[in-house]
PDB file of N, CA and C in Angstrom:
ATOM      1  N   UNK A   1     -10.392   1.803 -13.514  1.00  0.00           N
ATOM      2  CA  UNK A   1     -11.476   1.868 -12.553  1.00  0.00           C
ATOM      3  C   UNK A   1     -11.043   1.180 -11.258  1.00  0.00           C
ATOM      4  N   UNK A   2     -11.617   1.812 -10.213  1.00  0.00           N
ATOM      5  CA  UNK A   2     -10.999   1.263  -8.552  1.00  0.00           C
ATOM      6  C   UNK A   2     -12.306   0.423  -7.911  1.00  0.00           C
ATOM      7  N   UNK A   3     -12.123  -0.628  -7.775  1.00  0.00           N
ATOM      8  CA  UNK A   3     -13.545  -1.259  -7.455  1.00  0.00           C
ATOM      9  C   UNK A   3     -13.357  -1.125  -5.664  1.00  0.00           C
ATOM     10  N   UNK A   4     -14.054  -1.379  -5.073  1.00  0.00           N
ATOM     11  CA  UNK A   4     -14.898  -1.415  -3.479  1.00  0.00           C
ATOM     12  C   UNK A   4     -13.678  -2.377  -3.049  1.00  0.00           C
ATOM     13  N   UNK A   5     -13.115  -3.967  -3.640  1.00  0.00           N
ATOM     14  CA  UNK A   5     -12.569  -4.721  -3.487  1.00  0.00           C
ATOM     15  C   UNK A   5     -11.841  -5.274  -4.408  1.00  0.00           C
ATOM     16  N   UNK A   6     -11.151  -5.997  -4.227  1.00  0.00           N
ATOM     17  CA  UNK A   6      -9.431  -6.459  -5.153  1.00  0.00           C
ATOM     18  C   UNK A   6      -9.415  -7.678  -4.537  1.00  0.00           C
ATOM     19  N   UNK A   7      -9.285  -9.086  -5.641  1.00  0.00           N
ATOM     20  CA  UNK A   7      -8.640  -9.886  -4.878  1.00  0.00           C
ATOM     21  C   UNK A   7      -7.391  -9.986  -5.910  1.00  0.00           C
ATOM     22  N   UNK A   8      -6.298 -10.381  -5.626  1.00  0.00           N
ATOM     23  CA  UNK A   8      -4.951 -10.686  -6.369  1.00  0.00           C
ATOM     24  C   UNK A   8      -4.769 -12.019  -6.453  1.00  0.00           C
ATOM     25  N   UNK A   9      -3.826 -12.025  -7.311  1.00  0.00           N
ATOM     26  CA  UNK A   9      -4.099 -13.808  -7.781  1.00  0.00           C
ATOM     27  C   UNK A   9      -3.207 -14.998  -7.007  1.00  0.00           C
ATOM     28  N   UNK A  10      -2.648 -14.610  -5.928  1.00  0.00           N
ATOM     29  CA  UNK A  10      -2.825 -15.548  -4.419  1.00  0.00           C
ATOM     30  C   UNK A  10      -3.758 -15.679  -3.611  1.00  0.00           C
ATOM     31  N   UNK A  11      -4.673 -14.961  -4.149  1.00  0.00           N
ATOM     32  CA  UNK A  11      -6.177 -15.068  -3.508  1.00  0.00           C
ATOM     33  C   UNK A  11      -6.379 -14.136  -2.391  1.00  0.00           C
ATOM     34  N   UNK A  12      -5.441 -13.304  -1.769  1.00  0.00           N
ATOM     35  CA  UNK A  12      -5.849 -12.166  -0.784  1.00  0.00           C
ATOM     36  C   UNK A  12      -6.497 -11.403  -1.350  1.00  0.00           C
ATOM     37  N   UNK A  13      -7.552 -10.653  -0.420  1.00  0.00           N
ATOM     38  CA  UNK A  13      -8.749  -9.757  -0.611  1.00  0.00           C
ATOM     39  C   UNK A  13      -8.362  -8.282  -0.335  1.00  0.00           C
ATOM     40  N   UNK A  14      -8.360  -7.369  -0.945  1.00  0.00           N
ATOM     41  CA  UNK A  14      -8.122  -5.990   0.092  1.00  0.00           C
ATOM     42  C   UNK A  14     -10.025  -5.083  -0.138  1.00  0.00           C
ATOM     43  N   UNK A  15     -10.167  -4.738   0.726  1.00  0.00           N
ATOM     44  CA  UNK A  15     -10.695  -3.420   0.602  1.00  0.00           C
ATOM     45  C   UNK A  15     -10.458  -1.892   1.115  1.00  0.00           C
ATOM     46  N   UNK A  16     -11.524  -1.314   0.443  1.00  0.00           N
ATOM     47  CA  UNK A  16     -11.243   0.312   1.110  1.00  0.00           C
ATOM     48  C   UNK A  16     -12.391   0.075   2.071  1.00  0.00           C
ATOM     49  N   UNK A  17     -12.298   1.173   2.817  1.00  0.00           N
ATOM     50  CA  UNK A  17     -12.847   1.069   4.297  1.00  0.00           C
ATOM     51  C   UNK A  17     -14.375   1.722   4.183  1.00  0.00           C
ATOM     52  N   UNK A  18     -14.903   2.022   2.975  1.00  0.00           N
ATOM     53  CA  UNK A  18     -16.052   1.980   2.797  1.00  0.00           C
ATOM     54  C   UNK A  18     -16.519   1.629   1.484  1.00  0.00           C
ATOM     55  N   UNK A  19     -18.222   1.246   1.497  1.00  0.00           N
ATOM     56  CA  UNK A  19     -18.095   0.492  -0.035  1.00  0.00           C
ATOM     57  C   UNK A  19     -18.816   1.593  -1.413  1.00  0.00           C
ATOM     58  N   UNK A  20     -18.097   1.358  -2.213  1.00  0.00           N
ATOM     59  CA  UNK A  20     -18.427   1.877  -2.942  1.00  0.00           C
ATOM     60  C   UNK A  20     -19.170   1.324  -4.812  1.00  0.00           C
ATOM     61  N   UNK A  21     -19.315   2.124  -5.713  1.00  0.00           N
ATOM     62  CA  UNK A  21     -18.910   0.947  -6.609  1.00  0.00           C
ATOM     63  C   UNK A  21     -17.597   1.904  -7.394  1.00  0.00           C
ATOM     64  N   UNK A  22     -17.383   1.242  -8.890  1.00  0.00           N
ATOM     65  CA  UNK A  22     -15.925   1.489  -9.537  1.00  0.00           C
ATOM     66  C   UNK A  22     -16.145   2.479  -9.161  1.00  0.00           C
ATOM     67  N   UNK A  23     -14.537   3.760  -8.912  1.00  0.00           N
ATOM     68  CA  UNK A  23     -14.247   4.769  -9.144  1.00  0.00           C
ATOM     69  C   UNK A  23     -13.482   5.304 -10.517  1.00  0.00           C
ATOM     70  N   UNK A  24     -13.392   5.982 -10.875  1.00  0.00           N
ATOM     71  CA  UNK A  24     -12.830   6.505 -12.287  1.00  0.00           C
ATOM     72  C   UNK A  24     -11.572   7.126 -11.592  1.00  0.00           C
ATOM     73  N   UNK A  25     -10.501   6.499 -10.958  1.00  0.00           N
ATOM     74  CA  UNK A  25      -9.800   7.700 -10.183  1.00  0.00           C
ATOM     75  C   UNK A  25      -7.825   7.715 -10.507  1.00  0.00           C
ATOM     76  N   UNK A  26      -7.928   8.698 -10.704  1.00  0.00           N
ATOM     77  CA  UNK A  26      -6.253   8.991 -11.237  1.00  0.00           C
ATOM     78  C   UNK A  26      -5.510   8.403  -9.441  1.00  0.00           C
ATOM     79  N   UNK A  27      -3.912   8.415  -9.589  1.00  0.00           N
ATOM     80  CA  UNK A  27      -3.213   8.076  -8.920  1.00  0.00           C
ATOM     81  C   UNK A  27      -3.404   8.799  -7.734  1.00  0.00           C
ATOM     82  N   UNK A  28      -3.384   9.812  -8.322  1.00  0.00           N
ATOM     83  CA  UNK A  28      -3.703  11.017  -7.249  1.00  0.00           C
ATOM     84  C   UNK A  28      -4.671  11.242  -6.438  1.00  0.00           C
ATOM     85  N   UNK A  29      -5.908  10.555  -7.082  1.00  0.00           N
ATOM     86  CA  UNK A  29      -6.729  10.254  -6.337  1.00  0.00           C
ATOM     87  C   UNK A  29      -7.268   9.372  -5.583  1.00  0.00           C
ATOM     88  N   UNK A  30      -6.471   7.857  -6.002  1.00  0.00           N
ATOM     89  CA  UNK A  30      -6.062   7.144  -5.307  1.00  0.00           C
ATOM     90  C   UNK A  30      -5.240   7.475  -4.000  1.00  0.00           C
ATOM     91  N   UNK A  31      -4.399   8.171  -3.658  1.00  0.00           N
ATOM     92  CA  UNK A  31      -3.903   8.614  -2.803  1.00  0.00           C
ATOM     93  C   UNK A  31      -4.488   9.663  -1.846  1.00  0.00           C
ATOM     94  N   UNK A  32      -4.886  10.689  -2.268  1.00  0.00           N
ATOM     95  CA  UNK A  32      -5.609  11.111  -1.600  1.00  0.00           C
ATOM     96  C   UNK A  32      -7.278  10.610  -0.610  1.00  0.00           C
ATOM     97  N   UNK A  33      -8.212   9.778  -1.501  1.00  0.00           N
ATOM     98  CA  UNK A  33      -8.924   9.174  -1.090  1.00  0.00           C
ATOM     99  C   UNK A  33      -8.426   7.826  -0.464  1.00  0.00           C
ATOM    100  N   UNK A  34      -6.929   7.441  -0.135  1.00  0.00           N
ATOM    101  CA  UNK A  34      -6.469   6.318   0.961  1.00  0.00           C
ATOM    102  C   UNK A  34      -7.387   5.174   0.188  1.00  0.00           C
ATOM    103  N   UNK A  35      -6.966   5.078  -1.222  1.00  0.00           N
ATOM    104  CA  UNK A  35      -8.000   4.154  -1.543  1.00  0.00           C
ATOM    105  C   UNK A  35      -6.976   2.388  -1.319  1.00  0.00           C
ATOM    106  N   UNK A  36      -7.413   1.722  -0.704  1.00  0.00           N
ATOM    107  CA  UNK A  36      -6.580   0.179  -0.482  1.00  0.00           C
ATOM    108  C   UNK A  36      -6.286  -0.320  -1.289  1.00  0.00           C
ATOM    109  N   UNK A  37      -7.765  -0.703  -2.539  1.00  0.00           N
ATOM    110  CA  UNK A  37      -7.769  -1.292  -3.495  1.00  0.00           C
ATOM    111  C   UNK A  37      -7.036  -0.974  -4.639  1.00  0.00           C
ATOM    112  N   UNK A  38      -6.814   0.767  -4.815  1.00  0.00           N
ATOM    113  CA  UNK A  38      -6.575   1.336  -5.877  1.00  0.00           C
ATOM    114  C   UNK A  38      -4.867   1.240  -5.402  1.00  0.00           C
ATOM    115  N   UNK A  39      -4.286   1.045  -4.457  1.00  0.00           N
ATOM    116  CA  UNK A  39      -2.856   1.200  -3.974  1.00  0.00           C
ATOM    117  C   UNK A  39      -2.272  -0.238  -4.463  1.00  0.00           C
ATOM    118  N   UNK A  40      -3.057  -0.932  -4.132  1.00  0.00           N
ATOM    119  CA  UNK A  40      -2.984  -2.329  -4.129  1.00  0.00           C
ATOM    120  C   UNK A  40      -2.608  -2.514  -5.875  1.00  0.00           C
ATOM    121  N   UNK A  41      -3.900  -2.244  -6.584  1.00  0.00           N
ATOM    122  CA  UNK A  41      -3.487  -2.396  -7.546  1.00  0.00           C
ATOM    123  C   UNK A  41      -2.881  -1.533  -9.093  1.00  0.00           C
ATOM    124  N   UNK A  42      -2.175  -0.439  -8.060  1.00  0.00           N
ATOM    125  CA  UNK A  42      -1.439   0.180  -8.888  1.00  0.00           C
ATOM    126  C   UNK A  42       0.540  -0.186  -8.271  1.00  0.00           C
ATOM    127  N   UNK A  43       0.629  -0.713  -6.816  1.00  0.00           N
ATOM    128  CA  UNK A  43       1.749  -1.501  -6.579  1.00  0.00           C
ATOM    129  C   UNK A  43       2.004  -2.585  -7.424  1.00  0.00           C
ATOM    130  N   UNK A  44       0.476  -3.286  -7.928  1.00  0.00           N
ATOM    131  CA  UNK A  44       0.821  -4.409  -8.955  1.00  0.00           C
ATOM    132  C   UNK A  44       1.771  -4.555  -9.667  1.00  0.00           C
ATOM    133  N   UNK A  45       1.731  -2.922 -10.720  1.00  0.00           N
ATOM    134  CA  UNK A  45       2.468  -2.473 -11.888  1.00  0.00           C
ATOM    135  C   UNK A  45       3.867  -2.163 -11.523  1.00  0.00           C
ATOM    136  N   UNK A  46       3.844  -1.999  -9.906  1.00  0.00           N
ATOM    137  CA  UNK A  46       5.348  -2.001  -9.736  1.00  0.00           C
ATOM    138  C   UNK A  46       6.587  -2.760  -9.653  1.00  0.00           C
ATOM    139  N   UNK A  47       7.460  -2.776 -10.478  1.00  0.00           N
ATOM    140  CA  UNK A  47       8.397  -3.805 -10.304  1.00  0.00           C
ATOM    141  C   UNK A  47       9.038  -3.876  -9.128  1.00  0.00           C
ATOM    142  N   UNK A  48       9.225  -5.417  -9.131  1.00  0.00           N
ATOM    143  CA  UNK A  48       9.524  -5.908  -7.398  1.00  0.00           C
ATOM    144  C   UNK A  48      10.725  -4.933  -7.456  1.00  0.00           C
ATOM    145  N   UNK A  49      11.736  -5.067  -7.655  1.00  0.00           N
ATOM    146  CA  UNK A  49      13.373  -3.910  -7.152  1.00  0.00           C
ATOM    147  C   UNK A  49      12.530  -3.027  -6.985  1.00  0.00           C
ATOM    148  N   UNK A  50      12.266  -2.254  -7.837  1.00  0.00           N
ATOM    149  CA  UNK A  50      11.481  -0.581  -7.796  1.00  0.00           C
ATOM    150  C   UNK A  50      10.725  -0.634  -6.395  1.00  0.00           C
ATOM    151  N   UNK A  51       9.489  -1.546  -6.000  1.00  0.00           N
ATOM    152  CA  UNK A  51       8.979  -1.283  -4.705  1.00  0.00           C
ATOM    153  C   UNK A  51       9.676  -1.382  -3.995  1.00  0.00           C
ATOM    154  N   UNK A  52      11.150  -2.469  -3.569  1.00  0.00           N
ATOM    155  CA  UNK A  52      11.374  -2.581  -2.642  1.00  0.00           C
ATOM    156  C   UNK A  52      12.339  -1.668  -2.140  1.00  0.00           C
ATOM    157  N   UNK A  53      13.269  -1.278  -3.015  1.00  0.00           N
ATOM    158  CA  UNK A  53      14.070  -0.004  -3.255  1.00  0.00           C
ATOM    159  C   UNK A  53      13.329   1.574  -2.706  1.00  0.00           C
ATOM    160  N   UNK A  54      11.863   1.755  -3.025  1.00  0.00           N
ATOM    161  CA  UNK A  54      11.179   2.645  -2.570  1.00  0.00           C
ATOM    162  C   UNK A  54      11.183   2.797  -1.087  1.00  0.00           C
ATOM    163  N   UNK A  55      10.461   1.468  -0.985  1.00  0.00           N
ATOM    164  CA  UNK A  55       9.804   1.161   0.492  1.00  0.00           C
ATOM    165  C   UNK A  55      11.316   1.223   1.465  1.00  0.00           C
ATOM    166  N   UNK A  56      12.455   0.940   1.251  1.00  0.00           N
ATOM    167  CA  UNK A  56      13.538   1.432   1.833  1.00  0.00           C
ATOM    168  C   UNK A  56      14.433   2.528   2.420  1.00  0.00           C
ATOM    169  N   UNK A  57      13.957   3.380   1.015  1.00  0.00           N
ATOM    170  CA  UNK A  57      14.213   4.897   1.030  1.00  0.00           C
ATOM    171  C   UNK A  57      13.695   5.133   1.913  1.00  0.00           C
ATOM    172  N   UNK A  58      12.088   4.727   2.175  1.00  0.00           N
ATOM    173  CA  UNK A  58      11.784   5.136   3.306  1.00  0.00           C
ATOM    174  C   UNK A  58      11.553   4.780   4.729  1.00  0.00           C
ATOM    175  N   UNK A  59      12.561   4.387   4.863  1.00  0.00           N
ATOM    176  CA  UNK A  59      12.779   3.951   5.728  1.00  0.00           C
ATOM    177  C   UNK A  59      12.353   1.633   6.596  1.00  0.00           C
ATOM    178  N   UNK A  60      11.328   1.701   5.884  1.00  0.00           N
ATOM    179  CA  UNK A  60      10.452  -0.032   6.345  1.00  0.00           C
ATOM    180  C   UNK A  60      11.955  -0.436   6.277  1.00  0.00           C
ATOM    181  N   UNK A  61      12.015  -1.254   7.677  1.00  0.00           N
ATOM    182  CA  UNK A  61      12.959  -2.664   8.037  1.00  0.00           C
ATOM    183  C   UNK A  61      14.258  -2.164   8.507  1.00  0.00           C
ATOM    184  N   UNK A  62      13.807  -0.529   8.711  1.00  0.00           N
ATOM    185  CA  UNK A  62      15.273   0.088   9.744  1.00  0.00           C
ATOM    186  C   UNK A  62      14.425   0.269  10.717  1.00  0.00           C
ATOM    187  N   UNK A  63      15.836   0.195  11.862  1.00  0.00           N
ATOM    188  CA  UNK A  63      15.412   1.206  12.824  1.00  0.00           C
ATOM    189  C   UNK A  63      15.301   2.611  12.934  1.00  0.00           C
ATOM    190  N   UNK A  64      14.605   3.388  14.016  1.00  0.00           N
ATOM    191  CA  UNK A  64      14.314   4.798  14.036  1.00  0.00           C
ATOM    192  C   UNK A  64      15.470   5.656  14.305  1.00  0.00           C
ATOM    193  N   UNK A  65      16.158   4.950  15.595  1.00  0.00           N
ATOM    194  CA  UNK A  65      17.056   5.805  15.840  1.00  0.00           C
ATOM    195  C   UNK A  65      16.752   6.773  17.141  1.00  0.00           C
ATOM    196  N   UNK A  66      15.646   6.480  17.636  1.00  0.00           N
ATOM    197  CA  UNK A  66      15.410   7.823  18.396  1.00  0.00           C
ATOM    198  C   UNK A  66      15.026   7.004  19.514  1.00  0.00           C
ATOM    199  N   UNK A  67      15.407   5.378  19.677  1.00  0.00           N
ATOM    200  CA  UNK A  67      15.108   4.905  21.253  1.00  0.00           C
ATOM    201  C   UNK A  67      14.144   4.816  22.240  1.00  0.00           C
ATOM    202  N   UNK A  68      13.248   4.545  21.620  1.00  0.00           N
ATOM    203  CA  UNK A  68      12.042   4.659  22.928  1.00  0.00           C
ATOM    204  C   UNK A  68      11.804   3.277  23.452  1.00  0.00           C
ATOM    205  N   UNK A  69      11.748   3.297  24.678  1.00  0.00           N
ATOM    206  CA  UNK A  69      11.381   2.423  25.489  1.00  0.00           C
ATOM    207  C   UNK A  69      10.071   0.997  24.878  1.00  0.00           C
ATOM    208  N   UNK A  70      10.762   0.063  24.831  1.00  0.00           N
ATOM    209  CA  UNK A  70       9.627  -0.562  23.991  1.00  0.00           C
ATOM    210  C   UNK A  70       9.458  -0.932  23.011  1.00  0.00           C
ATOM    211  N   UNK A  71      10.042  -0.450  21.797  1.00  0.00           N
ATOM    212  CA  UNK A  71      10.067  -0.483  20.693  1.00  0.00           C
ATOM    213  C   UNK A  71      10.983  -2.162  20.355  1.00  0.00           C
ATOM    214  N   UNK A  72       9.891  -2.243  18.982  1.00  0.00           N
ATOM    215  CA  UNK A  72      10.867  -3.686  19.137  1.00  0.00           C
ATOM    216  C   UNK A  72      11.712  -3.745  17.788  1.00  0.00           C
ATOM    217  N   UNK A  73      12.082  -4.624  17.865  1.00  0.00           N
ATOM    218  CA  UNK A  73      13.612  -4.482  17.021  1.00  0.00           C
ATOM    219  C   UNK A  73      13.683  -4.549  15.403  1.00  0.00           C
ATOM    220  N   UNK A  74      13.929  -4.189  14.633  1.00  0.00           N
ATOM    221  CA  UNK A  74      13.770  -4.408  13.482  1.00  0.00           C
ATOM    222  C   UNK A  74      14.011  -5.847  12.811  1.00  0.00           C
ATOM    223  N   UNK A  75      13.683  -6.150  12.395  1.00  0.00           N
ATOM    224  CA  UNK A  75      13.723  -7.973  11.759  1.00  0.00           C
ATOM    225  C   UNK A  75      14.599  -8.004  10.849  1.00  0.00           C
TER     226      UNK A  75
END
């Protein structure tokens, strides 16, 4: 079940951007409905390598490559 709000056990809060109560909702529907809470706590289950390895593939903590004026630098 996807509740309205999530807190995790460092104590940050997430919500979805409107309130609801539980949802009954597959991954998929988590995704599709941009749900925060339900992302949040289905990343839980993800092992740290596995997310961070993901989040790489796609690209987070490179640069673009394509130069635009402004852009600031990757960390």
């Amino acid at each position: 079940m996807v509740p309205y709000q999530y807190t995790v056990p460092n104590g940050q809060t997430f919500k979805d951007s409107h309130e609801h109560g539980e949802l009954g909702l597959t991954l998929t529907g988590i995704l599709s409905e941009s749900s925060n809470t339900g992302t949040v706590m289905v990343g839980q289950n993800v092992p740290r390598q596995v997310r961070y390895d993901y989040l790489a593939k796609f690209g987070f903590g490179s640069t673009t490559g394509i130069g635009l004026r402004g852009r600031a630098p990757a960390c």
